[in-house]
Protein backbone atom coordinates (compact mmCIF):
# COMPACT_ATOMS: atom_id res chain seq x y z
CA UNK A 1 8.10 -51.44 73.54
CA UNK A 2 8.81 -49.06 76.23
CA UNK A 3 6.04 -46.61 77.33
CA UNK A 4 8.77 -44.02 77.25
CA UNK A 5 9.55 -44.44 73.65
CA UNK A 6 6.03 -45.05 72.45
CA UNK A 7 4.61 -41.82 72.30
CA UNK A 8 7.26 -39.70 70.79
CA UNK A 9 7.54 -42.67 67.45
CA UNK A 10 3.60 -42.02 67.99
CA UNK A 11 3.89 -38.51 66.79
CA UNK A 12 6.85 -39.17 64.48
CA UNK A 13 4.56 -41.81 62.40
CA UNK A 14 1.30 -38.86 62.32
CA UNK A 15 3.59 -35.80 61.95
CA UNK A 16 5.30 -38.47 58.86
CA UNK A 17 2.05 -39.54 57.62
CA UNK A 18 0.82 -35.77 57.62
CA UNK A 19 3.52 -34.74 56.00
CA UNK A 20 3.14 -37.08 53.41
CA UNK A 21 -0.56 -35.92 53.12
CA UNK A 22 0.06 -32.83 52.50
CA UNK A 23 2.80 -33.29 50.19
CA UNK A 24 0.23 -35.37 48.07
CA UNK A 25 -2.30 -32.67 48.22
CA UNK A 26 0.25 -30.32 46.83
CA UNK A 27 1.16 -32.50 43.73
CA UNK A 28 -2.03 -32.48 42.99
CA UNK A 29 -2.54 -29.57 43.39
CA UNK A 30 -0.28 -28.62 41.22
CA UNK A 31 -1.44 -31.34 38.52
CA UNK A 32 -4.74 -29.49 38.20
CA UNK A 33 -3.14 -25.76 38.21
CA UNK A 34 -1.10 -27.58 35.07
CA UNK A 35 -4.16 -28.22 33.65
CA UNK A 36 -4.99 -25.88 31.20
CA UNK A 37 -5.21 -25.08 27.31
CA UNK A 38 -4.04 -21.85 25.71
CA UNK A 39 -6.10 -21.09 22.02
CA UNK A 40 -6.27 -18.10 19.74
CA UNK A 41 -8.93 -16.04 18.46
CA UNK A 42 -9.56 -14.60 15.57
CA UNK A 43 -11.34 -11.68 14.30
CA UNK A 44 -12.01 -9.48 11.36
CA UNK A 45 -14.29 -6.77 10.29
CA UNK A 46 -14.52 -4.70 7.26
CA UNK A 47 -15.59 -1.06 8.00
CA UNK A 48 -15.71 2.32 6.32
CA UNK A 49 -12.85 5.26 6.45
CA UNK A 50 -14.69 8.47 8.35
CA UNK A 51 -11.93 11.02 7.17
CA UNK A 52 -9.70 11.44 4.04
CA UNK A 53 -7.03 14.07 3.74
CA UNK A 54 -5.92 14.89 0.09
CA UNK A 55 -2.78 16.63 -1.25
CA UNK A 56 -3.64 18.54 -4.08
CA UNK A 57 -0.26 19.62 -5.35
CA UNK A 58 0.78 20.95 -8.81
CA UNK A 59 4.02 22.65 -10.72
CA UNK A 60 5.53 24.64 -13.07
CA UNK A 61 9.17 25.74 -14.52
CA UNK A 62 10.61 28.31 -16.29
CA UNK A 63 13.90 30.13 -16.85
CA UNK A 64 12.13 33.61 -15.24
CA UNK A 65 11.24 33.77 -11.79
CA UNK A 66 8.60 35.95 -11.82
CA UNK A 67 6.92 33.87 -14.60
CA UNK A 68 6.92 30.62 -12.75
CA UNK A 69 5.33 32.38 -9.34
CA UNK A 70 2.32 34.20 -11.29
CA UNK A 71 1.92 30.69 -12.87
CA UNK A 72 1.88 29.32 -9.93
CA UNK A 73 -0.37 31.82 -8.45
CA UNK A 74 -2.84 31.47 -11.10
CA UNK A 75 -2.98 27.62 -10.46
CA UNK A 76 -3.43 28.10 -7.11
CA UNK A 77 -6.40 30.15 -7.62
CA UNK A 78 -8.05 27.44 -9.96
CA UNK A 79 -7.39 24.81 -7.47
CA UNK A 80 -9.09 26.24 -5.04
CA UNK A 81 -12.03 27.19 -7.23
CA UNK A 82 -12.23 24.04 -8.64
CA UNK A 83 -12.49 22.81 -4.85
CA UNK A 84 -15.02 24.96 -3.89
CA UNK A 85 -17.24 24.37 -6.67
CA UNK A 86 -17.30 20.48 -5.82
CA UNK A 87 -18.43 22.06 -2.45
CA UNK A 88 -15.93 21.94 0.25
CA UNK A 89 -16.13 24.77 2.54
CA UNK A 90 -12.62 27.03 3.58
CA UNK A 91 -12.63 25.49 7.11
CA UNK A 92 -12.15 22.03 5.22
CA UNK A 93 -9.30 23.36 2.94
CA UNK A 94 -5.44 24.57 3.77
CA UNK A 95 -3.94 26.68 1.05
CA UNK A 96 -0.16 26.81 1.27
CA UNK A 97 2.80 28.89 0.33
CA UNK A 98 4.37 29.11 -2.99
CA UNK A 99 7.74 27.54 -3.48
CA UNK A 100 9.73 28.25 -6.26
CA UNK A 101 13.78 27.04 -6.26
CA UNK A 102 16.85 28.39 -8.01
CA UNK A 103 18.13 25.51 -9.87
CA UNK A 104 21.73 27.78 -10.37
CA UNK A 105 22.33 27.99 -6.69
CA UNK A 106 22.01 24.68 -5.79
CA UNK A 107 25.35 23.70 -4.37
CA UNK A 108 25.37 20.80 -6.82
CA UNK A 109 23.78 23.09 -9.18
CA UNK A 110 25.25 23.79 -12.85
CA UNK A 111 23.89 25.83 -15.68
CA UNK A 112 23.27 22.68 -17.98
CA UNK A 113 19.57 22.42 -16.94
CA UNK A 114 16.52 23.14 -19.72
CA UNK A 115 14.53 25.29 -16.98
CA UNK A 116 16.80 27.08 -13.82
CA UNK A 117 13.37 27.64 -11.71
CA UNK A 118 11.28 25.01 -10.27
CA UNK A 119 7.68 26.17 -8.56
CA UNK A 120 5.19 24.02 -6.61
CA UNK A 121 2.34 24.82 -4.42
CA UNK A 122 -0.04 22.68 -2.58
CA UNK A 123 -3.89 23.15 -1.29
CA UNK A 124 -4.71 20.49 1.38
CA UNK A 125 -8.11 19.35 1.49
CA UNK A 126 -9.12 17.26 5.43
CA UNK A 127 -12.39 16.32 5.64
CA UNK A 128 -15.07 14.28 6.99
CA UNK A 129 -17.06 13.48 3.95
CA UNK A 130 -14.81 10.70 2.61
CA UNK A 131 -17.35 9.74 -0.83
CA UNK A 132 -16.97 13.57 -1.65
CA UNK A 133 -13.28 14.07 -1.75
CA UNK A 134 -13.47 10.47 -3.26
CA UNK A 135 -15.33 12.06 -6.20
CA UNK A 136 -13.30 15.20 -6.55
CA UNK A 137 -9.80 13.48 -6.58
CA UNK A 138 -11.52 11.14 -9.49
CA UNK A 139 -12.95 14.20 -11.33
CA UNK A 140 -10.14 16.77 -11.72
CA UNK A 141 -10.39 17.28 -15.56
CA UNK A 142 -10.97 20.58 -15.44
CA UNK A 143 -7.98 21.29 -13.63
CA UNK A 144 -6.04 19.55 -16.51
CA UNK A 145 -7.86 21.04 -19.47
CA UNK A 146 -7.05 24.77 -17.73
CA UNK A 147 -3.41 23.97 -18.06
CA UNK A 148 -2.42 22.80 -14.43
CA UNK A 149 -0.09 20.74 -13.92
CA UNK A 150 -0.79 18.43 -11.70
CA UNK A 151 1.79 16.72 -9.05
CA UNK A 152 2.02 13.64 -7.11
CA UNK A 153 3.62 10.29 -7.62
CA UNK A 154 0.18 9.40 -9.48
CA UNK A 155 0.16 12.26 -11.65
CA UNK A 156 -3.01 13.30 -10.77
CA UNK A 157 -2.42 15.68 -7.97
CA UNK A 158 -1.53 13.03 -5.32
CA UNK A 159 -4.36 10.67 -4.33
CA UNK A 160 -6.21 11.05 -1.05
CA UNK A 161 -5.74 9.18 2.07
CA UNK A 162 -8.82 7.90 3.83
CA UNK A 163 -8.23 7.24 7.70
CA UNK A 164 -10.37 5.67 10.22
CA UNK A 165 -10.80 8.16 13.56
CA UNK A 166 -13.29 6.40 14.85
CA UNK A 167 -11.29 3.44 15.64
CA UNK A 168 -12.15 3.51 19.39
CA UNK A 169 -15.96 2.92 18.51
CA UNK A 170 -15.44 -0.22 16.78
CA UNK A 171 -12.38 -2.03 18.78
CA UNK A 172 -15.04 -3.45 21.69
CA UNK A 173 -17.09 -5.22 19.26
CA UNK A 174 -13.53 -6.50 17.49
CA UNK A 175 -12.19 -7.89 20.89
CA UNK A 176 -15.76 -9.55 22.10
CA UNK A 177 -15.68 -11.28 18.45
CA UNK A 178 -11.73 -12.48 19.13
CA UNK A 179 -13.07 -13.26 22.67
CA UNK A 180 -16.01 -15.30 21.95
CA UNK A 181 -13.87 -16.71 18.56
CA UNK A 182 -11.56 -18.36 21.86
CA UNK A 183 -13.59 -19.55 23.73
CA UNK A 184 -15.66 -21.79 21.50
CA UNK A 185 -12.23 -23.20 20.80
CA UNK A 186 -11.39 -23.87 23.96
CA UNK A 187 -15.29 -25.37 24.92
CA UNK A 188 -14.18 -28.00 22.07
CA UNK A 189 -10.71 -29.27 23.11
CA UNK A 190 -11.86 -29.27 26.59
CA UNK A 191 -15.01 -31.93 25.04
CA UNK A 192 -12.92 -33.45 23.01
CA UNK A 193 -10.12 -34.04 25.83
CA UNK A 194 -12.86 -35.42 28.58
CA UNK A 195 -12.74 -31.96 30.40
CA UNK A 196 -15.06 -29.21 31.60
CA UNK A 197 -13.54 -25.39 30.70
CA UNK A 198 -12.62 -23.56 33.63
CA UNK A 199 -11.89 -20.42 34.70
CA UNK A 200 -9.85 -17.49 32.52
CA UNK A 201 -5.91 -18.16 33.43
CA UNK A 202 -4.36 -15.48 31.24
CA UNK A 203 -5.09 -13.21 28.11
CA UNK A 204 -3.52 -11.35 25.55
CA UNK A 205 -5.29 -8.65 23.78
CA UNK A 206 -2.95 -8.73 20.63
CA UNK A 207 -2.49 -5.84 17.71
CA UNK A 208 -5.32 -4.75 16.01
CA UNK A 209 -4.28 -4.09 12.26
CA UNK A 210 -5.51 -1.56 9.98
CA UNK A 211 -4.89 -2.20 6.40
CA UNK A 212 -6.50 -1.40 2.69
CA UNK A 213 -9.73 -3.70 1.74
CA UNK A 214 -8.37 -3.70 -1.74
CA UNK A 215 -5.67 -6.81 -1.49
CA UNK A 216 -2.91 -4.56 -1.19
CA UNK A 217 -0.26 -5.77 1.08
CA UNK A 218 -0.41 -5.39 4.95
CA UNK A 219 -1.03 -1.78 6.08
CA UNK A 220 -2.20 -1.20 2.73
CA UNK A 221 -1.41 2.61 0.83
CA UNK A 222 -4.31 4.10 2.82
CA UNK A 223 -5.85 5.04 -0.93
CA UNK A 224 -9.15 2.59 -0.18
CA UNK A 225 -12.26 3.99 1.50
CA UNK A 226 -13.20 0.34 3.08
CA UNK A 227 -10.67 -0.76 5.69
CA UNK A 228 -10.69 -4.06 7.15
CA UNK A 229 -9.63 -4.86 10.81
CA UNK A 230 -7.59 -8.04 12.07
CA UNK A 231 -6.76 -9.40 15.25
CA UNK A 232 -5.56 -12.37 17.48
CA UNK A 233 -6.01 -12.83 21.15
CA UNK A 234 -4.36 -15.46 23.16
CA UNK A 235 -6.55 -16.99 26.36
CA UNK A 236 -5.31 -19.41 28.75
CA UNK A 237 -8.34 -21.38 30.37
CA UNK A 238 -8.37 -23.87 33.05
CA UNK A 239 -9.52 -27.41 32.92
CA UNK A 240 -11.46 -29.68 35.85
C-alpha cells in the first residue's frame, strides 16, 4: 500500500472503531438506565378526630309573628343552658340570630298554608373536646321533654362533625409507612428477577384520604370520632 495512503485509512479504522466503542457504551448505557421497576405502597392508619363542630338548630311555626320569635327566644335560651350545664364554656359556643319568614310574601307564596310564619335559630358549638360534644349531641332529652323542637336532617338537632386538625402531625409517619411499604416490594422483585435494588429513580407522594372508620363510603359523613387514613405512593427504583 502506499505510505501516503496508509496513515490517513490508519485513523479512519481507530476514529471507526472508536466510534463504534462508544456507540456500544451508549446502548448500554442506556440498557441499564432502562432497568428499573416502578411498585406502589400502601398505607393506612386509624386515628382519632381532635375537633368536632355541632349545629344545634331547632324551630317553630305559628300564624303570629310575635309568637313564633318569643318561642324561639325561649328555645334559644334552653339551648344554651342545656349546653352550659354539660360544661362547655361561651368561648366554645356561637349563638346566632333569630330567623323567622313570612310564608305570605314569598313570591311563590299563597295563603293555603296551615302556619304563615316559619322561625329557626341555631347555637354552634366548636370545640376541642370531641368525647364531650359526643356525649351532649347523644344526650339532648331534656331539650325534647322542655318542648324544643329540634332541627336537622336527623331530627335531633343536626349531628356533630368531628374533624382532624392535626393532620400535619400524623402525615410523616403515613408517608415513611407507604415508603418503607415500597420498598420491601421492590427488594423482592429485584431477588426474585436476579437483581440488586438501586438507587430512587422517581416518586409520587399520592392523596392522602380522610374518610369515616365506620364503613361508610369514601370521605365518609364526618359523624365518626375515629378516622382512618389511606394512601399510595408510586417509586421508581433502579436495578444493577
Amino acid at each position: 500500500m502506499n505510505r501516503s495512503l496508509f496513515f490517513p485509512a490508519l485513523v479512519v479504522a481507530a476514529a471507526v472503531a472508536l466510534a463504534g466503542w462508544w456507540v456500544g457504551q451508549g446502548i448500554e448505557r442506556f440498557r441499564m438506565a432502562d432497568r428499573s421497576v416502578t411498585v406502589k405502597g400502601l398505607a393506612e392508619m386509624n386515628v382519632v378526630s381532635d375537633f368536632a363542630v355541632w349545629t344545634v338548630g331547632f324551630r317553630r311555626a305559628g300564624n303570629e309573628f310575635g309568637e313564633v320569635q318569643r318561642a324561639l327566644s325561649a328555645d334559644r335560651e334552653r339551648v344554651v343552658a342545656f349546653l352550659r350545664e354539660t360544661g362547655f364554656s361561651d368561648e366554645e359556643l356561637e349563638v346566632r340570630a333569630l330567623q323567622v319568614q313570612d310564608l305570605y310574601a314569598r313570591e311563590w307564596g299563597s295563603g293555603n298554608v296551615a302556619l304563615r310564619f316559619n322561625g329557626q335559630g341555631q347555637v354552634v358549638v366548636r370545640s376541642a373536646r370531641v368525647d364531650a360534644v359526643a356525649a351532649a349531641a347523644a344526650g339532648v332529652d331534656p331539650l325534647i321533654a322542655a318542648g324544643v323542637q329540634l332541627s336537622g336532617d336527623d331530627g335531633m338537632g343536626g349531628a356533630p362533625q368531628f374533624q382532624l386538625r392535626g393532620f400535619n402531625d400524623v402525615k410523616p409517619l403515613l408517608l415513611a409507612e407507604a415508603t418503607a411499604n415500597a420498598r420491601e416490594q421492590a427488594e423482592r422483585f429485584a431477588a426474585d428477577a436476579g437483581a440488586a435494588l438501586g438507587a430512587l429513580k422517581s416518586a409520587n407522594q399520592g392523596v392522602i384520604s380522610v374518610s369515616d372508620d365506620d364503613g361508610s363510603d369514601y370521605g365518609g359523613s364526618g359523624r365518626s370520632i375515629g378516622k382512618r387514613l389511606r394512601v399510595v405512593s408510586t417509586f421508581e427504583y433502579y436495578l444493577r
